[in-house]
PDB file of N, CA and C in Angstrom:
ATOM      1  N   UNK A   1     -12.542   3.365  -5.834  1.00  0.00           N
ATOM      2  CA  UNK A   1     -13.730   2.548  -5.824  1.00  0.00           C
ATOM      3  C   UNK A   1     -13.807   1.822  -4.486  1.00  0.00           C
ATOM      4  N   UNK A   2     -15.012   1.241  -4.021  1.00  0.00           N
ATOM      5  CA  UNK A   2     -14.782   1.362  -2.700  1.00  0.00           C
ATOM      6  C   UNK A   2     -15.940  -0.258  -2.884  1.00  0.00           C
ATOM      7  N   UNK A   3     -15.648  -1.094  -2.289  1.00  0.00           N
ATOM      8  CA  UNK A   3     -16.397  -2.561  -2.523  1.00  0.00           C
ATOM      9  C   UNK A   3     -16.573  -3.498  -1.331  1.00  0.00           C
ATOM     10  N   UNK A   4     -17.793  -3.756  -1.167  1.00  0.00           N
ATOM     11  CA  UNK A   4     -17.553  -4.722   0.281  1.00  0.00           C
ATOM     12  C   UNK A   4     -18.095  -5.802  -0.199  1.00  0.00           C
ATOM     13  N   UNK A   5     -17.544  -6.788  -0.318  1.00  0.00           N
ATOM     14  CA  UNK A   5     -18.328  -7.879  -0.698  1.00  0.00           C
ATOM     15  C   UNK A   5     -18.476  -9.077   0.692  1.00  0.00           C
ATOM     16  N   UNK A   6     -19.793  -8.851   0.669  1.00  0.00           N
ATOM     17  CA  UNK A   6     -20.165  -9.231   2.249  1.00  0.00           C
ATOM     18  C   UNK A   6     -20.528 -11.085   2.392  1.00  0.00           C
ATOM     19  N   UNK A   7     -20.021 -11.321   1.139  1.00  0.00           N
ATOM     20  CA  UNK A   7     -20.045 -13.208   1.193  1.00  0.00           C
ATOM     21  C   UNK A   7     -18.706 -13.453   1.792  1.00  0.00           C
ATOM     22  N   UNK A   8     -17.664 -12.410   1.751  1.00  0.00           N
ATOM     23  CA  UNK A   8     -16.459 -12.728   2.808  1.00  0.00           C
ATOM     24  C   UNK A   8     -16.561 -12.438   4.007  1.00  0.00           C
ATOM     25  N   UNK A   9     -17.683 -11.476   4.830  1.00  0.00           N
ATOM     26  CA  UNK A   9     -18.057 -11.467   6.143  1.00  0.00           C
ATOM     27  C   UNK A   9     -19.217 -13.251   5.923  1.00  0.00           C
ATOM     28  N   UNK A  10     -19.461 -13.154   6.194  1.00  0.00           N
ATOM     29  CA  UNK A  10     -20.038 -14.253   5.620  1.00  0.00           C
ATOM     30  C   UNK A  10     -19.659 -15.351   6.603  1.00  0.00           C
ATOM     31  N   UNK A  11     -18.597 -15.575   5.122  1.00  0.00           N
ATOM     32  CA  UNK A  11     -17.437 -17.244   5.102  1.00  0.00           C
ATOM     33  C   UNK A  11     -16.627 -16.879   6.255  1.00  0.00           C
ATOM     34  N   UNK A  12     -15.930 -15.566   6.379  1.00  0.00           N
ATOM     35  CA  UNK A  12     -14.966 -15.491   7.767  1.00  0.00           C
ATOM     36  C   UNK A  12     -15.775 -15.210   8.953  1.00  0.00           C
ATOM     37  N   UNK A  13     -17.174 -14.582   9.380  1.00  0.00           N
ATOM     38  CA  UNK A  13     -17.961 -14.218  10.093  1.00  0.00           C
ATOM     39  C   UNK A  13     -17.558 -13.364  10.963  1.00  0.00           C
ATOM     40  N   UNK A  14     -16.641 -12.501  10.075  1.00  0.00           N
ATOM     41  CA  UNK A  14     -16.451 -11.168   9.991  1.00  0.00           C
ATOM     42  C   UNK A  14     -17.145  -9.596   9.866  1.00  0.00           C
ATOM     43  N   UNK A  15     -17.531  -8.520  10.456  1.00  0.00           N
ATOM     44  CA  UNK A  15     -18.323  -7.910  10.009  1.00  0.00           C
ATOM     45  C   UNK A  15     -17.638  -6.641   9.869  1.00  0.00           C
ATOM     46  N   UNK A  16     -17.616  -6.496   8.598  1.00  0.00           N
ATOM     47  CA  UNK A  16     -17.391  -4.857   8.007  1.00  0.00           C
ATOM     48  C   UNK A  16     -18.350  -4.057   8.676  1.00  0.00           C
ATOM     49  N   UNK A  17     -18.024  -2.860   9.073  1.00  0.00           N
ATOM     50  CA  UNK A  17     -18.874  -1.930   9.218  1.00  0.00           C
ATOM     51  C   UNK A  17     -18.518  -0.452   8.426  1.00  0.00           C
ATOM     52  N   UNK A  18     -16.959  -0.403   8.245  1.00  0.00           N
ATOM     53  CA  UNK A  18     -16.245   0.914   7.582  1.00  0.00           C
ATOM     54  C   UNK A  18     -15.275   0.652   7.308  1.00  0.00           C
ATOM     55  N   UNK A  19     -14.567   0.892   5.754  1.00  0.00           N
ATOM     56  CA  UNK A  19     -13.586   0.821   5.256  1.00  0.00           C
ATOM     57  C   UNK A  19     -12.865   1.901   4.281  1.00  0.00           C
ATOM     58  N   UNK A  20     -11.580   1.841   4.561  1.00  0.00           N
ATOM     59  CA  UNK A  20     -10.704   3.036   3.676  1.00  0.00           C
ATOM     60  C   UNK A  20      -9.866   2.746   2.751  1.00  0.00           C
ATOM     61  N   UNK A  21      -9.705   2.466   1.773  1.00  0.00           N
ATOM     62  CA  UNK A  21      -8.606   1.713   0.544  1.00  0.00           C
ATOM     63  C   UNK A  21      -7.825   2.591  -0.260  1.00  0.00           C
ATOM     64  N   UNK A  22      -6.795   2.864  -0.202  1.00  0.00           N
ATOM     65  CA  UNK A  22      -5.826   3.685  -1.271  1.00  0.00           C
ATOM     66  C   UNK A  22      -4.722   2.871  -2.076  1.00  0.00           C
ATOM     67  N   UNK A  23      -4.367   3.338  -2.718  1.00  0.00           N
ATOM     68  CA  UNK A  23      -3.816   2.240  -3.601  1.00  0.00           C
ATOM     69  C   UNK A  23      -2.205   2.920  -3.093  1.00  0.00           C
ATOM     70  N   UNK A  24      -1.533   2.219  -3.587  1.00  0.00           N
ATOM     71  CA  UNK A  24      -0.110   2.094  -3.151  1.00  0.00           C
ATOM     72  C   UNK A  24       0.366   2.317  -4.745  1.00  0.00           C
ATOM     73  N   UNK A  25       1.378   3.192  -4.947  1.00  0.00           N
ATOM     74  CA  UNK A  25       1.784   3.657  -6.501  1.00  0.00           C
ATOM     75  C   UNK A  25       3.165   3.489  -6.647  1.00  0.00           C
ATOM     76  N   UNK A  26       3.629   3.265  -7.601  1.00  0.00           N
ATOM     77  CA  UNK A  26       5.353   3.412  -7.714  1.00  0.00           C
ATOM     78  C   UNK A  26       5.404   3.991  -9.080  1.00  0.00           C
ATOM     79  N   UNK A  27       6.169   5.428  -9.495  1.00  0.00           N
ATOM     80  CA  UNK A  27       5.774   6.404 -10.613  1.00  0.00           C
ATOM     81  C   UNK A  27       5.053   6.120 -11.440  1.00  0.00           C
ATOM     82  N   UNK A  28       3.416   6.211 -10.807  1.00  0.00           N
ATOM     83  CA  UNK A  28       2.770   6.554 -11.436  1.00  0.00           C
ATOM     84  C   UNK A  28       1.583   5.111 -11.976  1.00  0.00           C
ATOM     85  N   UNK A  29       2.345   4.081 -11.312  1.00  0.00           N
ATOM     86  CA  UNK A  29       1.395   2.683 -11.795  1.00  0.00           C
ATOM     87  C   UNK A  29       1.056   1.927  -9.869  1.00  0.00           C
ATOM     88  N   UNK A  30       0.166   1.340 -10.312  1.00  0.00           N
ATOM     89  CA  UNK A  30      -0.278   1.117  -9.118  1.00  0.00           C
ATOM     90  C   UNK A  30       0.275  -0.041  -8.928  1.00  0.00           C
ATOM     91  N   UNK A  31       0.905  -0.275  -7.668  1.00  0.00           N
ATOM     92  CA  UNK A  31       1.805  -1.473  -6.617  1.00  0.00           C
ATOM     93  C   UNK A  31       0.758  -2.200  -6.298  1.00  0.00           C
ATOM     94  N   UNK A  32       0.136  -1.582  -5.591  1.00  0.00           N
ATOM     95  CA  UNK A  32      -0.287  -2.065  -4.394  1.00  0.00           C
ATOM     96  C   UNK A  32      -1.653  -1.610  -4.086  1.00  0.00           C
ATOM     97  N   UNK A  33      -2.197  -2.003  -2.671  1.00  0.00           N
ATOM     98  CA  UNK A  33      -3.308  -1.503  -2.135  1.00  0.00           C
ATOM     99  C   UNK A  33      -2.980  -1.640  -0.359  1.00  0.00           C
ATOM    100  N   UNK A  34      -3.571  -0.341   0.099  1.00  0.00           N
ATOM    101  CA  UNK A  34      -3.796  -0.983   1.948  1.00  0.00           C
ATOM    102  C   UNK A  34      -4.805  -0.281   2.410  1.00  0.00           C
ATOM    103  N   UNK A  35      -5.205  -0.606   3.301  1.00  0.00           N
ATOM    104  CA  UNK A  35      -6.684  -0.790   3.421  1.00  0.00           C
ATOM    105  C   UNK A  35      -6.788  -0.349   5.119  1.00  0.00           C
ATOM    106  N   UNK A  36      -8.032   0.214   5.563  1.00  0.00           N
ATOM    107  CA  UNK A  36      -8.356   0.336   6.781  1.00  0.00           C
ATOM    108  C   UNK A  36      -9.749  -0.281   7.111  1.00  0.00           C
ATOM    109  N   UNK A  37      -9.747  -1.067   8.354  1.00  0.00           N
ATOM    110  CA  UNK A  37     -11.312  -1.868   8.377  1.00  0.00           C
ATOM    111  C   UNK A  37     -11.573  -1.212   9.822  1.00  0.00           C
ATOM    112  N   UNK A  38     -13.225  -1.063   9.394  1.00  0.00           N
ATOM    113  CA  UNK A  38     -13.916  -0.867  11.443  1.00  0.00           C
ATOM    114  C   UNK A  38     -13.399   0.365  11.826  1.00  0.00           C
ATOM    115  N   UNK A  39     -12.921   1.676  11.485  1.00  0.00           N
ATOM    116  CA  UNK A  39     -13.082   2.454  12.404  1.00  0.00           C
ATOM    117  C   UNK A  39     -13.941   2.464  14.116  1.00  0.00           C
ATOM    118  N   UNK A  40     -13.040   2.729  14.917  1.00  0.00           N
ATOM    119  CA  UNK A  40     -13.629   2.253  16.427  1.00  0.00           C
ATOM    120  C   UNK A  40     -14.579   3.125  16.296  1.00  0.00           C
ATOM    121  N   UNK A  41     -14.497   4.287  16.035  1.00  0.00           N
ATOM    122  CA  UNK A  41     -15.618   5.403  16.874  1.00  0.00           C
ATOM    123  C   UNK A  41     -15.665   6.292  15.364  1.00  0.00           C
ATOM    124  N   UNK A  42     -16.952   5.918  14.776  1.00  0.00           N
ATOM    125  CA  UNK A  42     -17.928   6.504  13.857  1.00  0.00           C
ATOM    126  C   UNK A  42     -17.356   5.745  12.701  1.00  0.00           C
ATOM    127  N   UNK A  43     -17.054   7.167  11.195  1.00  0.00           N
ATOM    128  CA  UNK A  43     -16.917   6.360  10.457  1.00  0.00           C
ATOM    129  C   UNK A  43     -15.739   7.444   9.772  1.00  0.00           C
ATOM    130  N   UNK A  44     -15.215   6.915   8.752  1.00  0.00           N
ATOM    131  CA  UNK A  44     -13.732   7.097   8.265  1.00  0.00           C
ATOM    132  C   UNK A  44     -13.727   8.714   7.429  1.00  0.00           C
ATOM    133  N   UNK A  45     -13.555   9.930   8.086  1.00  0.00           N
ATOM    134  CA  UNK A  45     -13.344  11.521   8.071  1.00  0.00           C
ATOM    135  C   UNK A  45     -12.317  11.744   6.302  1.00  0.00           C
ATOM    136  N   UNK A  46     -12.795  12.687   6.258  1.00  0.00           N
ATOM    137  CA  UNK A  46     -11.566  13.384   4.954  1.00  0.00           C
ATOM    138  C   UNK A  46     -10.527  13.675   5.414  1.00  0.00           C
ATOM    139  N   UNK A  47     -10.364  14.017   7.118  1.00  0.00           N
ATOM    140  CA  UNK A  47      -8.792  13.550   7.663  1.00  0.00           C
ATOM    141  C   UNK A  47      -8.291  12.655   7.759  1.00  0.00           C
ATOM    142  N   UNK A  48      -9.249  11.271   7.675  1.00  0.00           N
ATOM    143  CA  UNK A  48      -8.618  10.081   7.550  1.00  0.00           C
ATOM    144  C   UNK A  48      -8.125   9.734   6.207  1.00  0.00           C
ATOM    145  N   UNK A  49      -8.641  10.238   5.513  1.00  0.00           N
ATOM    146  CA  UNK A  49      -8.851   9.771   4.232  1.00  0.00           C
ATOM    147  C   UNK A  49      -7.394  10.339   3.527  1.00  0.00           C
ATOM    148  N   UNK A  50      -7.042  11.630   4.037  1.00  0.00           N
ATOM    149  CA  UNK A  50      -5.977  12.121   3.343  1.00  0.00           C
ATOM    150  C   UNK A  50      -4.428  11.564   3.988  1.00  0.00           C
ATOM    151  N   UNK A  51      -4.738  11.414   5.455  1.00  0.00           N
ATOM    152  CA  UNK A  51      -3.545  11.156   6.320  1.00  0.00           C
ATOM    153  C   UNK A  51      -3.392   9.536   5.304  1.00  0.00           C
ATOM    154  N   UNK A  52      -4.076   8.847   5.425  1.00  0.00           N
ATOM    155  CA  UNK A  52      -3.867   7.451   5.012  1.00  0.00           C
ATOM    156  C   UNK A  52      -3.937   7.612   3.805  1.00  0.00           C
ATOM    157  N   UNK A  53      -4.128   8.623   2.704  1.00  0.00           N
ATOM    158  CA  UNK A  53      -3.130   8.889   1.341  1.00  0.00           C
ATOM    159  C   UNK A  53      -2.032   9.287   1.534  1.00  0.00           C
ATOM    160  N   UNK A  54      -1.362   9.952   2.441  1.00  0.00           N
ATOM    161  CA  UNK A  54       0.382  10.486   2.748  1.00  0.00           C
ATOM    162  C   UNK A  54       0.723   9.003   2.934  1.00  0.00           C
ATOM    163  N   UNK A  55       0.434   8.149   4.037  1.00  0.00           N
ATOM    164  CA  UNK A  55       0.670   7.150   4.181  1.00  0.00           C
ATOM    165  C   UNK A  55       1.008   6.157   3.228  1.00  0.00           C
ATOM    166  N   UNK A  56      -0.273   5.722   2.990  1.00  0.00           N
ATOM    167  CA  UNK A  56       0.063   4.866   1.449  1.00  0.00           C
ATOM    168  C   UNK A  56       1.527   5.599  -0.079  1.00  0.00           C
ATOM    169  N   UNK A  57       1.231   6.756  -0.136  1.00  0.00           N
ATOM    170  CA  UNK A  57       2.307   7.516  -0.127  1.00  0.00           C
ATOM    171  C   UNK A  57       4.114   7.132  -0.135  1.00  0.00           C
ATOM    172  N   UNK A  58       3.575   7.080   1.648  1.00  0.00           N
ATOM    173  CA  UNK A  58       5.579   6.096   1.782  1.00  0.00           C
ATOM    174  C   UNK A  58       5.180   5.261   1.901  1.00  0.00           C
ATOM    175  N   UNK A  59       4.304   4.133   1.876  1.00  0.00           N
ATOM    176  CA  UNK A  59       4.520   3.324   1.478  1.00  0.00           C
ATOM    177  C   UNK A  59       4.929   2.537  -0.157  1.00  0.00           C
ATOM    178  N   UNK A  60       4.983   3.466  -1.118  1.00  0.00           N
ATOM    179  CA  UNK A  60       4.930   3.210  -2.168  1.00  0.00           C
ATOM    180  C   UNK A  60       6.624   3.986  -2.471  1.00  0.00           C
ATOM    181  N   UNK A  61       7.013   4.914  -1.626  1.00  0.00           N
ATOM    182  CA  UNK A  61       8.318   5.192  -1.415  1.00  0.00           C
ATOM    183  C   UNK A  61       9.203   4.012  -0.892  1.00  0.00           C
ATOM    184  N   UNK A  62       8.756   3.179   0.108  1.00  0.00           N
ATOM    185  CA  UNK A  62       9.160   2.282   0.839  1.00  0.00           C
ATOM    186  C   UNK A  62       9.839   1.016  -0.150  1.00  0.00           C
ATOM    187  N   UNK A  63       8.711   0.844  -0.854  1.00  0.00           N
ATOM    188  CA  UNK A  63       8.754  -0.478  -1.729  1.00  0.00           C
ATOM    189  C   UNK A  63       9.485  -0.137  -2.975  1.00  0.00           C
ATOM    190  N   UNK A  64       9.559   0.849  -3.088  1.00  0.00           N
ATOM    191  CA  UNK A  64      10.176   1.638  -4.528  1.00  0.00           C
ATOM    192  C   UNK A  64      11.923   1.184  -4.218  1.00  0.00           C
ATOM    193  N   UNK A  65      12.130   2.278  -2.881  1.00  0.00           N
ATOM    194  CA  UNK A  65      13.860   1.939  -2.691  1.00  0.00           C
ATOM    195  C   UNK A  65      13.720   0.431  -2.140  1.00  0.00           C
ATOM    196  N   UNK A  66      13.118  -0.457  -1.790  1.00  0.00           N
ATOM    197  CA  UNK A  66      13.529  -1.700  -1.409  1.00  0.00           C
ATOM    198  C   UNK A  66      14.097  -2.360  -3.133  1.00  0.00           C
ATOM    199  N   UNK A  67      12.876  -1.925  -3.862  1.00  0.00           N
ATOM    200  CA  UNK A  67      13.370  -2.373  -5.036  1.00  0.00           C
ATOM    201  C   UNK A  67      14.812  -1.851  -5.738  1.00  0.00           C
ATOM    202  N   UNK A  68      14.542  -0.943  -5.539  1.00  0.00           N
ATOM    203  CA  UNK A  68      15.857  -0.373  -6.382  1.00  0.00           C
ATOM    204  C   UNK A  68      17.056  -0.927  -5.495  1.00  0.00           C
ATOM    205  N   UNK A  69      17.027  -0.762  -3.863  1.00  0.00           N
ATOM    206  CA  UNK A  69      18.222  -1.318  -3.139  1.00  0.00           C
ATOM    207  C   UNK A  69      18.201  -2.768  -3.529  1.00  0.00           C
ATOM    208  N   UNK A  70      17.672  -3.769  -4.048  1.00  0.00           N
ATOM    209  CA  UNK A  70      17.417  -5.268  -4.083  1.00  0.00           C
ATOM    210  C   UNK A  70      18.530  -5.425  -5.895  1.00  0.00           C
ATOM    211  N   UNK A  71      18.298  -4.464  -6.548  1.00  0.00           N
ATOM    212  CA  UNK A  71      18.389  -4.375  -7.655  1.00  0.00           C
ATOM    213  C   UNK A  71      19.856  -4.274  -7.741  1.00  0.00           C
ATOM    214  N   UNK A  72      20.160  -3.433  -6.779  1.00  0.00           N
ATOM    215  CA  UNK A  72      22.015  -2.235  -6.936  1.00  0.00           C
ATOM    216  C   UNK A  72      22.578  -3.890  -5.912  1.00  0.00           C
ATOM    217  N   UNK A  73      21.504  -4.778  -5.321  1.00  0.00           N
ATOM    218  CA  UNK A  73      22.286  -6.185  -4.938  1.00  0.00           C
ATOM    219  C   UNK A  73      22.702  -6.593  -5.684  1.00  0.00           C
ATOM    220  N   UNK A  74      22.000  -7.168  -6.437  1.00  0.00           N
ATOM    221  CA  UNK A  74      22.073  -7.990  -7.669  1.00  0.00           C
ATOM    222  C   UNK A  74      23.074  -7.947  -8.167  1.00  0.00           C
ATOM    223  N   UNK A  75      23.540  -6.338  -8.873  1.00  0.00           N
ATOM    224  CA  UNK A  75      24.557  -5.860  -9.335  1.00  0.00           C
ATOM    225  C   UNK A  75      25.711  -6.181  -8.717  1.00  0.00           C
ATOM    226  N   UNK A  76      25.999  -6.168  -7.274  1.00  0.00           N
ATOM    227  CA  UNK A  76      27.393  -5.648  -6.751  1.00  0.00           C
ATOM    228  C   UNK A  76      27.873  -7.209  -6.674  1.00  0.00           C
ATOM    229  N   UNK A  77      26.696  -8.056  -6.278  1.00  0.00           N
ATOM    230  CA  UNK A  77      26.727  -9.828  -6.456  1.00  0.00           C
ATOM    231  C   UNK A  77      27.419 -10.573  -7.247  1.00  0.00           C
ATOM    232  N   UNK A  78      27.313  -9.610  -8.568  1.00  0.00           N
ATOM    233  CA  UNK A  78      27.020  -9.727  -9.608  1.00  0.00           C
ATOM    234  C   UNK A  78      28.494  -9.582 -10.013  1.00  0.00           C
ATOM    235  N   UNK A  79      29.185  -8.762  -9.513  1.00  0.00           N
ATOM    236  CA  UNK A  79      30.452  -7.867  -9.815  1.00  0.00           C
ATOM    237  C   UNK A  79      30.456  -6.968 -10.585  1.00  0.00           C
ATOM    238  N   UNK A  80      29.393  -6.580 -10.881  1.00  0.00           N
ATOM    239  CA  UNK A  80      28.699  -5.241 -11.860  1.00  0.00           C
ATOM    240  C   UNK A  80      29.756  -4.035 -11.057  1.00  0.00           C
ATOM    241  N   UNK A  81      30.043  -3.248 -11.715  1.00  0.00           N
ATOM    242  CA  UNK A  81      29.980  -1.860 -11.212  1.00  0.00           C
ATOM    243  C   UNK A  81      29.005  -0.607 -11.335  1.00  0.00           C
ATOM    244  N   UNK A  82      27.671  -0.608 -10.719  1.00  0.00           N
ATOM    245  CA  UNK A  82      26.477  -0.080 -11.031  1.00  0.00           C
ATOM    246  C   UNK A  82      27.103   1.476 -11.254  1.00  0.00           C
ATOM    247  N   UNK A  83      27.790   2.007 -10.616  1.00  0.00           N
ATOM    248  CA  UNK A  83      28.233   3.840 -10.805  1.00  0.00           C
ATOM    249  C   UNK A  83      29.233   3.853 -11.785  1.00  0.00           C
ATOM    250  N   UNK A  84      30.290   3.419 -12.398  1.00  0.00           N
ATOM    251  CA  UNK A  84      31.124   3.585 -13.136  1.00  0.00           C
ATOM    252  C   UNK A  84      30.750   4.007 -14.438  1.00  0.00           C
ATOM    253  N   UNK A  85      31.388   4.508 -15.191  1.00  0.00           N
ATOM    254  CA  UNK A  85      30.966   5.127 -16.752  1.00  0.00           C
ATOM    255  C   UNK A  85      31.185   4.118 -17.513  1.00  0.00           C
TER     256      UNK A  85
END
C-alpha cells in the first residue's frame, strides 16, 4: 500500500514527489518497514522496486541474527549452556 499523507509535507515543508516502501519481514511477520523518498531523476522503476525488495530482504536477515545473537547473550550471561543436551 503506498500513502502520502501530505499534512506531513506540510508541517515539515517537505515535499514528496516519489516514494518506495517494503516492509521488512522476520519468518514470515512483518518487522519493519524502509522506505525510499524523491528519486533524483524520474520516478521509482520495477528495478527499483525489486532491488529494494532483496534489500529490505537482508535487512530483515540482519535484524533476525542480531536477535537471535542478543538472545544466545543472554544465555551465556546467564550461564545457560545454549548447545548442550
Amino acid at each position: 500500500m503506498l500513502c502520502n499523507d501530505r499534512e506531513v509535507d506540510m508541517k515539515t515543508g517537505y515535499k514528496t514527489k516519489s516514494l518506495l516502501c517494503m516492509p521488512i519481514r522476520i519468518r514470515g511477520s512483518i518487522f519493519g518497514v524502509v522506505q525510499m523518498v524523491n528519486k533524483l531523476h524520474g520516478t521509482f522503476s520495477k528495478t527499483d522496486e525489486e532491488s529494494f525488495e532483496t534489500f529490505a530482504v537482508y535487512c530483515g536477515l540482519a535484524l533476525h541474527h542480531a536477535k537471535v545473537s542478543a538472545f544466545l547473550q543472554i544465555d551465556i550471561s546467564a550461564g545457560y549452556d545454549t548447545y548442550s543436551s
